[in-house]
Protein backbone atom coordinates (compact mmCIF):
# COMPACT_ATOMS: atom_id res chain seq x y z
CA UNK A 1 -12.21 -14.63 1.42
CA UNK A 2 -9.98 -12.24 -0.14
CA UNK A 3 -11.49 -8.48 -0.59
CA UNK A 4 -11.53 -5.15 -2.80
CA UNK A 5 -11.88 -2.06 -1.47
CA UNK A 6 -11.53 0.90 -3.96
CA UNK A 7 -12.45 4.41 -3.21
CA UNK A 8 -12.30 6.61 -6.84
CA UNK A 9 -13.38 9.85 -7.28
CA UNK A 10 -15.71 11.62 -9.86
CA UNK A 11 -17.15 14.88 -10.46
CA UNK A 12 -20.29 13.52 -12.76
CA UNK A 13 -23.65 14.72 -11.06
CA UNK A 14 -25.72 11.98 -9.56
CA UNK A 15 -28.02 10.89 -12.55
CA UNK A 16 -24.81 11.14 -14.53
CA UNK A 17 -22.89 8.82 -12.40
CA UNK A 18 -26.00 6.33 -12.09
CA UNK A 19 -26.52 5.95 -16.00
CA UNK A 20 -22.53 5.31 -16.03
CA UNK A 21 -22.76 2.61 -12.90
CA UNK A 22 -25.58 0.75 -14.67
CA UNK A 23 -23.64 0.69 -17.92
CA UNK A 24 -21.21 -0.77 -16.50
CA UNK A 25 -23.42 -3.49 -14.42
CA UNK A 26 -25.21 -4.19 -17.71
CA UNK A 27 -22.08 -4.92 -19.27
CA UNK A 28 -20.77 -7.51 -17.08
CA UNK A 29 -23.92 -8.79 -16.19
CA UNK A 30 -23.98 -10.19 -20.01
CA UNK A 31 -20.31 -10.93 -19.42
CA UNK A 32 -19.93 -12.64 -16.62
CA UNK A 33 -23.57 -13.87 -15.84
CA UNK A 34 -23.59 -11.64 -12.99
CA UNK A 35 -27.12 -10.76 -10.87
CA UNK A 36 -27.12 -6.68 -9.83
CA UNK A 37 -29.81 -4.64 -8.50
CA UNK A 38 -30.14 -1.44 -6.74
CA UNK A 39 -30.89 -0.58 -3.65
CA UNK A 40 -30.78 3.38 -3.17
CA UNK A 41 -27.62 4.89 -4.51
CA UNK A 42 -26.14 1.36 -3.75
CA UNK A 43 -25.84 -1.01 -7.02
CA UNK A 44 -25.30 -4.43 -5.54
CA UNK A 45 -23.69 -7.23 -7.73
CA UNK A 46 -22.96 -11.14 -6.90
CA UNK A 47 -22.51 -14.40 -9.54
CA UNK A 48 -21.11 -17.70 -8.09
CA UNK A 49 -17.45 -16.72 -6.40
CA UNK A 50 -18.12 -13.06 -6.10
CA UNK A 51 -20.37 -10.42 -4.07
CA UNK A 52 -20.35 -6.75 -3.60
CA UNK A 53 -21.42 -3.02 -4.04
CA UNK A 54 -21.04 -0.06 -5.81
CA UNK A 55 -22.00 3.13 -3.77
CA UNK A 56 -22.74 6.17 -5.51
CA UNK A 57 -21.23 8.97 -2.78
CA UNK A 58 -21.11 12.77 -4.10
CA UNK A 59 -17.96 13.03 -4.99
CA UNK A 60 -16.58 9.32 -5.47
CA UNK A 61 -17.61 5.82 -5.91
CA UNK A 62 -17.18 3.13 -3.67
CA UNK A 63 -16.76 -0.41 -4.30
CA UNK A 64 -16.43 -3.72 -2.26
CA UNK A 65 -16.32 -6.92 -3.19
CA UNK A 66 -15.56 -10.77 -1.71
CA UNK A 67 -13.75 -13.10 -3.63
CA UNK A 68 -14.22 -16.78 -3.32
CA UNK A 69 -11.51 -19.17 -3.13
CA UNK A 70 -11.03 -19.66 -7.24
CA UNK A 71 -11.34 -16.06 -7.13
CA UNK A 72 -9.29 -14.78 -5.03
CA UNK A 73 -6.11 -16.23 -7.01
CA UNK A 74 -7.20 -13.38 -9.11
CA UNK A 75 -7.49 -10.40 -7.10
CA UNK A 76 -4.79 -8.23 -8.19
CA UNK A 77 -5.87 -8.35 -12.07
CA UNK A 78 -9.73 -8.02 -11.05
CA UNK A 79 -8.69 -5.12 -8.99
CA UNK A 80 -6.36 -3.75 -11.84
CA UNK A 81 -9.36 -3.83 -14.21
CA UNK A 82 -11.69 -2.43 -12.37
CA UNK A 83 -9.19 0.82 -11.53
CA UNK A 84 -9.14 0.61 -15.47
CA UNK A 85 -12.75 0.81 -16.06
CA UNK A 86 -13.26 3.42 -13.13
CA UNK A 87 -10.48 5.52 -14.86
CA UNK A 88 -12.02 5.20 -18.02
CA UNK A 89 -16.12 6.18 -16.72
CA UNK A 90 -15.45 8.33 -14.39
């Protein structure tokens, strides 16, 4: 299973930086069909060929995700958007 691992920093304050997380989720979620829930300051995310986590840390988000097999084909544009989006929140 291929893997992202992106580490981005932000200087919103925690409520901030939640609001913008779930925006985001919501977003895909009616995108992509993708499942996400919370589970403390982690925002958990999967939909058939795809699982991972956003962490909210203090001073950067984390995020991992596993790519299936269709999937993984696609890493390096999934990762590139996902810079973009960070880029563009946070």
């Amino acid at each position: 299973m291929a893997g992202i691992d992106i580490t981005h920093p932000h200087s919103l304050p925690p409520a901030k930086a939640r609001t913008a997380v779930e925006a985001v989720a919501k977003k895909l979620s009616e995108r992509f069909d993708m499942q996400y829930s919370w589970d403390g300051d982690t925002l958990n995310f999967s939909r058939s060929g795809v699982d991972g986590a956003i962490a909210l840390l203090p001073q950067s988000l984390h995020v991992t995700a596993k790519l299936g097999f269709l999937l993984s084909a696609m890493q390096g544009p999934i990762e590139a958007e996902i810079r973009r989006v960070l880029s563009e929140k946070f």
